[in-house]
PDB file of N, CA and C in Angstrom:
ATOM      1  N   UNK A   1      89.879  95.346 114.235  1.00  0.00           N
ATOM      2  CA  UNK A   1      88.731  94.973 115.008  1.00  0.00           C
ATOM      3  C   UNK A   1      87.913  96.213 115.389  1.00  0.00           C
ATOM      4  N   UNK A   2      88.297  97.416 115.674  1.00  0.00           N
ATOM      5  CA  UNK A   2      88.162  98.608 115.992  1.00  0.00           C
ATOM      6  C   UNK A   2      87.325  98.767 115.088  1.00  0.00           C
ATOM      7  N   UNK A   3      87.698  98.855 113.769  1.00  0.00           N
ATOM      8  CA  UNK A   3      87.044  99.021 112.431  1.00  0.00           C
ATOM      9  C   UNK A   3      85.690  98.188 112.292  1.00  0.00           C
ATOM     10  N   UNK A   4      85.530  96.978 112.516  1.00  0.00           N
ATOM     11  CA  UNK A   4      84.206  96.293 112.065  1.00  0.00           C
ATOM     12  C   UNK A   4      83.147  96.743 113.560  1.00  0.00           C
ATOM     13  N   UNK A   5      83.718  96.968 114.855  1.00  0.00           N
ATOM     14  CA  UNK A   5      83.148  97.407 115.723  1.00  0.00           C
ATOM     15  C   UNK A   5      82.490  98.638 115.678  1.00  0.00           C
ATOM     16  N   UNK A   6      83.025  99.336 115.303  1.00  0.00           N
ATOM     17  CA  UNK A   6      82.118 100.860 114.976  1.00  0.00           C
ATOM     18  C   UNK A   6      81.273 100.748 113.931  1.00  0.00           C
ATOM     19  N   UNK A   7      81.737  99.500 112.684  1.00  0.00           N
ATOM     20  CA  UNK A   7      80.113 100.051 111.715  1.00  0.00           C
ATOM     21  C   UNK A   7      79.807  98.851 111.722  1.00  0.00           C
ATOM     22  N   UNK A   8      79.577  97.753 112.502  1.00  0.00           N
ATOM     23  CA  UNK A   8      78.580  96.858 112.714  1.00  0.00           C
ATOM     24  C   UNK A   8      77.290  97.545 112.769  1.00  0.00           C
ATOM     25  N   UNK A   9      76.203  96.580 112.677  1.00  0.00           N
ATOM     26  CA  UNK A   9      74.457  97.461 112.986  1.00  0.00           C
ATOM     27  C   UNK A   9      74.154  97.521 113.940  1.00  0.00           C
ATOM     28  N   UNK A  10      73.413  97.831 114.000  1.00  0.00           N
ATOM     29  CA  UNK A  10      72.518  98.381 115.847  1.00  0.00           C
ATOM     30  C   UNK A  10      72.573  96.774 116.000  1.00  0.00           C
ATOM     31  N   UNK A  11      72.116  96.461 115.361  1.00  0.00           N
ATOM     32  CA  UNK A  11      71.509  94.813 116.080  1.00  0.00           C
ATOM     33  C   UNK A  11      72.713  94.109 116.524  1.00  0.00           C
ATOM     34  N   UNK A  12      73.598  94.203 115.858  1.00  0.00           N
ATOM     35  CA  UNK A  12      74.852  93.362 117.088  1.00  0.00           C
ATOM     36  C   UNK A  12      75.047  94.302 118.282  1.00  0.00           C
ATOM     37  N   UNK A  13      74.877  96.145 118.426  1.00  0.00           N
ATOM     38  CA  UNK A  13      75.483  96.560 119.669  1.00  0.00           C
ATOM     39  C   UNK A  13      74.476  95.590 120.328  1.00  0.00           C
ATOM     40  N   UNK A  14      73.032  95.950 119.735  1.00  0.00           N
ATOM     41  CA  UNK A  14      71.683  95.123 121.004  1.00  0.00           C
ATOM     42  C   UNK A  14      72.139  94.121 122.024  1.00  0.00           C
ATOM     43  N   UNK A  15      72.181  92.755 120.677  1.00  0.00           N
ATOM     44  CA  UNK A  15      72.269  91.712 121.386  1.00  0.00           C
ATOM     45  C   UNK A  15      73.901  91.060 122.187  1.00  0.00           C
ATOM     46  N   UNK A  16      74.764  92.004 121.314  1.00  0.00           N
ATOM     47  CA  UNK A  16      76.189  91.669 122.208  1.00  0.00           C
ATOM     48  C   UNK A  16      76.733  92.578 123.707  1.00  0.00           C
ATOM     49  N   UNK A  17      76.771  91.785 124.352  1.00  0.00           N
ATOM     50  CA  UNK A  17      76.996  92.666 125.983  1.00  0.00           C
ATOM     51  C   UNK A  17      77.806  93.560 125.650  1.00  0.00           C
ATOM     52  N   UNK A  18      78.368  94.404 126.459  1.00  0.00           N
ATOM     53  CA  UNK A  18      79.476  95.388 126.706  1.00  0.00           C
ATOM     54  C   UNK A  18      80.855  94.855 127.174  1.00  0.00           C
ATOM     55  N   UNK A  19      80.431  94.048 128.339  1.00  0.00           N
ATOM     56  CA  UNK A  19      81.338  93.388 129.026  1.00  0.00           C
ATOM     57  C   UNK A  19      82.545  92.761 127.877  1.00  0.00           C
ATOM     58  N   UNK A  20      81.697  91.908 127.020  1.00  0.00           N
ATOM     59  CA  UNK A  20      82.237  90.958 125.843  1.00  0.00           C
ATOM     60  C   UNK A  20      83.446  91.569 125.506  1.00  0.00           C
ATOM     61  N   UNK A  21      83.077  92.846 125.011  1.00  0.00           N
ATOM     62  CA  UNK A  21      83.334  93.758 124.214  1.00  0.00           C
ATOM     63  C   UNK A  21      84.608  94.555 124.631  1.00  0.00           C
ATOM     64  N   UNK A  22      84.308  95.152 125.775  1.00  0.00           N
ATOM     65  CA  UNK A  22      85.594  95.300 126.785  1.00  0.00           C
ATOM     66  C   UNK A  22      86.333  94.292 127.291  1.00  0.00           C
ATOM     67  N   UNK A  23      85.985  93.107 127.374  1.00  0.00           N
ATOM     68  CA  UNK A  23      86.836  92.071 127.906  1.00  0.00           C
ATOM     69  C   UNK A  23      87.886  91.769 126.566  1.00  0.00           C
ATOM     70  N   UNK A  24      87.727  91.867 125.555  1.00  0.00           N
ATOM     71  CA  UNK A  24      88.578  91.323 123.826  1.00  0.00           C
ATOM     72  C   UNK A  24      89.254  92.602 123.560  1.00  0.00           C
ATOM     73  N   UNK A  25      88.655  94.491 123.933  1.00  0.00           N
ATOM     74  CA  UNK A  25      90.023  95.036 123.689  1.00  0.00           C
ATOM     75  C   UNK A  25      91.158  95.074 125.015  1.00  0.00           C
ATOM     76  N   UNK A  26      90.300  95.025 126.240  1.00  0.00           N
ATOM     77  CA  UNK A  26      91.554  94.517 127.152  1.00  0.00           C
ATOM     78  C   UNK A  26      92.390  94.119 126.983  1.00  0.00           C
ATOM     79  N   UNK A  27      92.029  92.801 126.312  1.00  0.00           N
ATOM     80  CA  UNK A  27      93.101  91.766 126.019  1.00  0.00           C
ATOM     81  C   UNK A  27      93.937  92.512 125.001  1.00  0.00           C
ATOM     82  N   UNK A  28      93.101  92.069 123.961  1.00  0.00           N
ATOM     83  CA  UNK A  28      94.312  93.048 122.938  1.00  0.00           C
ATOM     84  C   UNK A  28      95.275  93.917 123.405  1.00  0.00           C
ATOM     85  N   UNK A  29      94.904  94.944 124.077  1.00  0.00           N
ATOM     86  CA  UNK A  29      95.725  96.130 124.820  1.00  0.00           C
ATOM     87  C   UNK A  29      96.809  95.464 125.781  1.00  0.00           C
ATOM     88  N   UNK A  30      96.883  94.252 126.037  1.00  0.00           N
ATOM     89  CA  UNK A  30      97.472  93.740 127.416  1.00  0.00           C
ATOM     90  C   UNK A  30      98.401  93.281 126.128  1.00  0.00           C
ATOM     91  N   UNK A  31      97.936  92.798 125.074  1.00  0.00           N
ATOM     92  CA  UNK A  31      99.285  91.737 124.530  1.00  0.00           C
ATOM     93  C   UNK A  31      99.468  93.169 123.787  1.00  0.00           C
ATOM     94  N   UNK A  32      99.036  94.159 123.563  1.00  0.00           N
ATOM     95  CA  UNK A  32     100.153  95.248 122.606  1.00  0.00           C
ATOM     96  C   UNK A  32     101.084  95.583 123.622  1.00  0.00           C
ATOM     97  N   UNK A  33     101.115  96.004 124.920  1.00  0.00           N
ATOM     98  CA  UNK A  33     101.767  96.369 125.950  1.00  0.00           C
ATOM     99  C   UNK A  33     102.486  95.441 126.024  1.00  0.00           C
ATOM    100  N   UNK A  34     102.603  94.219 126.306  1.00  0.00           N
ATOM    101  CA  UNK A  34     103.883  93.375 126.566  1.00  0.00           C
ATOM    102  C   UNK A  34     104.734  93.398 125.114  1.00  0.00           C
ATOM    103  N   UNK A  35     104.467  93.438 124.172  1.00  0.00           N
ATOM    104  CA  UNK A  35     104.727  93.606 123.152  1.00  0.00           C
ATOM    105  C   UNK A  35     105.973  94.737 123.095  1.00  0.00           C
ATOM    106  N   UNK A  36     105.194  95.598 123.550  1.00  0.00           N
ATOM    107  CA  UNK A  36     105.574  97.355 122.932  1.00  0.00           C
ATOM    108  C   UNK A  36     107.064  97.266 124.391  1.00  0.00           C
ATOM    109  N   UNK A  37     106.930  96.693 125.307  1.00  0.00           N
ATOM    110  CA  UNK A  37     107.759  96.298 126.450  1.00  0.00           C
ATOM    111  C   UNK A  37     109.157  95.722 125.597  1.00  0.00           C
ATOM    112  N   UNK A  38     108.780  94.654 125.557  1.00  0.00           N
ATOM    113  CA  UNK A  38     109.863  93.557 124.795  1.00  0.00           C
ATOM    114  C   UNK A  38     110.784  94.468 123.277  1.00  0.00           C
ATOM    115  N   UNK A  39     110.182  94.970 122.760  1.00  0.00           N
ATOM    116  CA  UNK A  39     110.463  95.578 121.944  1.00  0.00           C
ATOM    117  C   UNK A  39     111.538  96.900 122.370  1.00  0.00           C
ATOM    118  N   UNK A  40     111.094  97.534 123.144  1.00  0.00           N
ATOM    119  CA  UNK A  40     111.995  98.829 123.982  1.00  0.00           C
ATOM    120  C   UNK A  40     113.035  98.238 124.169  1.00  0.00           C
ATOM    121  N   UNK A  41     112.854  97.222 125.460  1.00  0.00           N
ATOM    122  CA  UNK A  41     114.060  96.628 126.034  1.00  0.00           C
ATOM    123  C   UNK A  41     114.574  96.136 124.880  1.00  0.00           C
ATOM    124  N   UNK A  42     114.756  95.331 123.399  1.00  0.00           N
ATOM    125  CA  UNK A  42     115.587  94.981 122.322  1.00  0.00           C
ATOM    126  C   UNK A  42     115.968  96.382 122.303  1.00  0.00           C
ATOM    127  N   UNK A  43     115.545  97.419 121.831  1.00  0.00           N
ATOM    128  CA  UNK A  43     115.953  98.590 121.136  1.00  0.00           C
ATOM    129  C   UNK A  43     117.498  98.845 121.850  1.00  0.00           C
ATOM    130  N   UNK A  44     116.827  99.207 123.435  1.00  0.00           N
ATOM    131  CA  UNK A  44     117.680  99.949 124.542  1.00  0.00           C
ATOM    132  C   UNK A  44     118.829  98.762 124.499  1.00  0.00           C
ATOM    133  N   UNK A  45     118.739  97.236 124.049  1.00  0.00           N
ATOM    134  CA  UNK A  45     120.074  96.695 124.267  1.00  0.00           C
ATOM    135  C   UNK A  45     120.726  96.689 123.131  1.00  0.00           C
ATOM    136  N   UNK A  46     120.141  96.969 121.443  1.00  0.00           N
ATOM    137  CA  UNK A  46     120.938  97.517 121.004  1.00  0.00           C
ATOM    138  C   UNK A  46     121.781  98.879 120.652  1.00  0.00           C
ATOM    139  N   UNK A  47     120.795  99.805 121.093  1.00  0.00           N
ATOM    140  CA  UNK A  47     121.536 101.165 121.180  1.00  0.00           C
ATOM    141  C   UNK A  47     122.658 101.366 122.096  1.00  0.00           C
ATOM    142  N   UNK A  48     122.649 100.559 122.880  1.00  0.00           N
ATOM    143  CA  UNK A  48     123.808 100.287 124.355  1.00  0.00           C
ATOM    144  C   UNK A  48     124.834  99.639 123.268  1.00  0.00           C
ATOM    145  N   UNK A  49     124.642  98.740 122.814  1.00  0.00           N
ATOM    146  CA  UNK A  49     125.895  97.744 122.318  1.00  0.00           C
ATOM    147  C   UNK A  49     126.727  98.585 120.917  1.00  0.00           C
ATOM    148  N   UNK A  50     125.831  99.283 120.314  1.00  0.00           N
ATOM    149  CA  UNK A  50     126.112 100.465 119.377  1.00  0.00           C
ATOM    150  C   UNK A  50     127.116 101.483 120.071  1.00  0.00           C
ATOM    151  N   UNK A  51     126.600 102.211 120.909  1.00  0.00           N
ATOM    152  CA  UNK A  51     127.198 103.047 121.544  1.00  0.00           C
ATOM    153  C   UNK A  51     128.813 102.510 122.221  1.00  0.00           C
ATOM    154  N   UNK A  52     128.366 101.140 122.912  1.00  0.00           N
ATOM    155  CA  UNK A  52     129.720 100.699 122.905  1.00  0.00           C
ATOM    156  C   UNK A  52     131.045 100.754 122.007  1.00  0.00           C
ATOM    157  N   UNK A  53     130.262  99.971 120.197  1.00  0.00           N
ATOM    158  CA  UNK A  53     131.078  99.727 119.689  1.00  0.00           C
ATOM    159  C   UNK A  53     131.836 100.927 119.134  1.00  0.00           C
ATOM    160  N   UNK A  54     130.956 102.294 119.065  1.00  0.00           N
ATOM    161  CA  UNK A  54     131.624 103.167 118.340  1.00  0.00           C
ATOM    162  C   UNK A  54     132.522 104.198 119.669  1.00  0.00           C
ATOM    163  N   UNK A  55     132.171 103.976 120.424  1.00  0.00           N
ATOM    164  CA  UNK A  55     133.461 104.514 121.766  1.00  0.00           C
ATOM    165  C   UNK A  55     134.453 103.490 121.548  1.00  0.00           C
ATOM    166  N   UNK A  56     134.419 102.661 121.488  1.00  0.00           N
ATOM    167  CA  UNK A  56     135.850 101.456 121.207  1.00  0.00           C
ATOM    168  C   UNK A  56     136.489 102.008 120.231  1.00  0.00           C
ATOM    169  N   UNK A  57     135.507 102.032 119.069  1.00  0.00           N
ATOM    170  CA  UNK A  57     136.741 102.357 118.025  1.00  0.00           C
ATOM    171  C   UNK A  57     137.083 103.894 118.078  1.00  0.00           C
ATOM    172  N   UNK A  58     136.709 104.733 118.621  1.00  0.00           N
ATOM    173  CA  UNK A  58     137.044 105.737 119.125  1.00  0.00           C
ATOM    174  C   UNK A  58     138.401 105.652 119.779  1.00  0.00           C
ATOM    175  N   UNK A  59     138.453 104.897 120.745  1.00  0.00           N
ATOM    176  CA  UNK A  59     139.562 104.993 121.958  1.00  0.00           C
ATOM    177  C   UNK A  59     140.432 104.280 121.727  1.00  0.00           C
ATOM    178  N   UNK A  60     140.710 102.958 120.564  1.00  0.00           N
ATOM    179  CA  UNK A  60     141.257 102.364 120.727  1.00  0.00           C
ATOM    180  C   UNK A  60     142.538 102.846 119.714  1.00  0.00           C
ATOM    181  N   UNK A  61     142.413 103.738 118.495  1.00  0.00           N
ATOM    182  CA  UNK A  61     143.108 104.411 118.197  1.00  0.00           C
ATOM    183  C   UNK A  61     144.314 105.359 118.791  1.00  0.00           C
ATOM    184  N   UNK A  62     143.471 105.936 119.532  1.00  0.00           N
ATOM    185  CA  UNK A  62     144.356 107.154 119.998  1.00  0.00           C
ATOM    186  C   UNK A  62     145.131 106.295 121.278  1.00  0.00           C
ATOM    187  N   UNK A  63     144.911 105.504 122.039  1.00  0.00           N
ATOM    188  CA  UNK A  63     145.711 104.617 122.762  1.00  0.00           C
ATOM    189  C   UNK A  63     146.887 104.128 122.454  1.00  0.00           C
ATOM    190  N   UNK A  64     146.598 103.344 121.189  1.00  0.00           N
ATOM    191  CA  UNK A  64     147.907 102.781 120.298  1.00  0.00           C
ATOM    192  C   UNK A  64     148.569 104.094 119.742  1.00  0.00           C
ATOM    193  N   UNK A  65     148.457 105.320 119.284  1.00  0.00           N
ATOM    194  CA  UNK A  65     149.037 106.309 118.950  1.00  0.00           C
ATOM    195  C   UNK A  65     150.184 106.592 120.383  1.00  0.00           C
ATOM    196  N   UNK A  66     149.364 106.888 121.442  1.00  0.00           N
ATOM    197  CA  UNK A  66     150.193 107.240 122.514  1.00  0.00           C
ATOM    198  C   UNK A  66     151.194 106.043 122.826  1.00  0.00           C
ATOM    199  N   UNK A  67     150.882 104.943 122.623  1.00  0.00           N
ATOM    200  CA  UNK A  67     151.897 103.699 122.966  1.00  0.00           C
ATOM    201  C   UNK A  67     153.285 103.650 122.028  1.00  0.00           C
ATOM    202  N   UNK A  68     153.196 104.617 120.662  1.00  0.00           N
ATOM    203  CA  UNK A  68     153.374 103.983 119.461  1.00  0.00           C
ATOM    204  C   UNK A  68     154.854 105.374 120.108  1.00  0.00           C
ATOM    205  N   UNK A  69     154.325 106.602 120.698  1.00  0.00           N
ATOM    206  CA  UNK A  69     155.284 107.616 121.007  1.00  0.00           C
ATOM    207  C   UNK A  69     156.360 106.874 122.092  1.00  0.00           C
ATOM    208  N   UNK A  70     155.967 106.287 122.668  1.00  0.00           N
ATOM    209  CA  UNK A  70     157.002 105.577 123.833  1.00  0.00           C
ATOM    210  C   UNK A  70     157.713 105.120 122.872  1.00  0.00           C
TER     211      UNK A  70
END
């Protein structure tokens, strides 16, 4: 949209308000932001559940080793 906005002709800046204009990338910008939100928070809950799984299998080894000496 960015794109047809800058090389439209004089005659649409003329007759189209500003307001218009700023009111449609607002928006846009409001739904990339919730967007770009939702997206983090997925990331951050799978890098958490990652991190989990590879400390498990980390620890769960050397546990049973020490059990295995008793």
């Amino acid at each position: 949209m960015l794109f047809s906005v800058m090389h439209a002709t004089l005659r649409f800046h003329d007759t189209t308000p500003q307001g218009r204009l700023l009111n449609r990338f607002g928006r846009d910008a409001e739904i990339v932001d919730n967007e770009i939100a939702w997206k983090v928070g997925a990331l951050n809950s799978a890098v958490g559940g990652l991190l989990v799984s590879v400390l498990t299998v980390m620890c769960v080894p050397l546990g049973s080793r020490a059990q295995m000496a008793l």
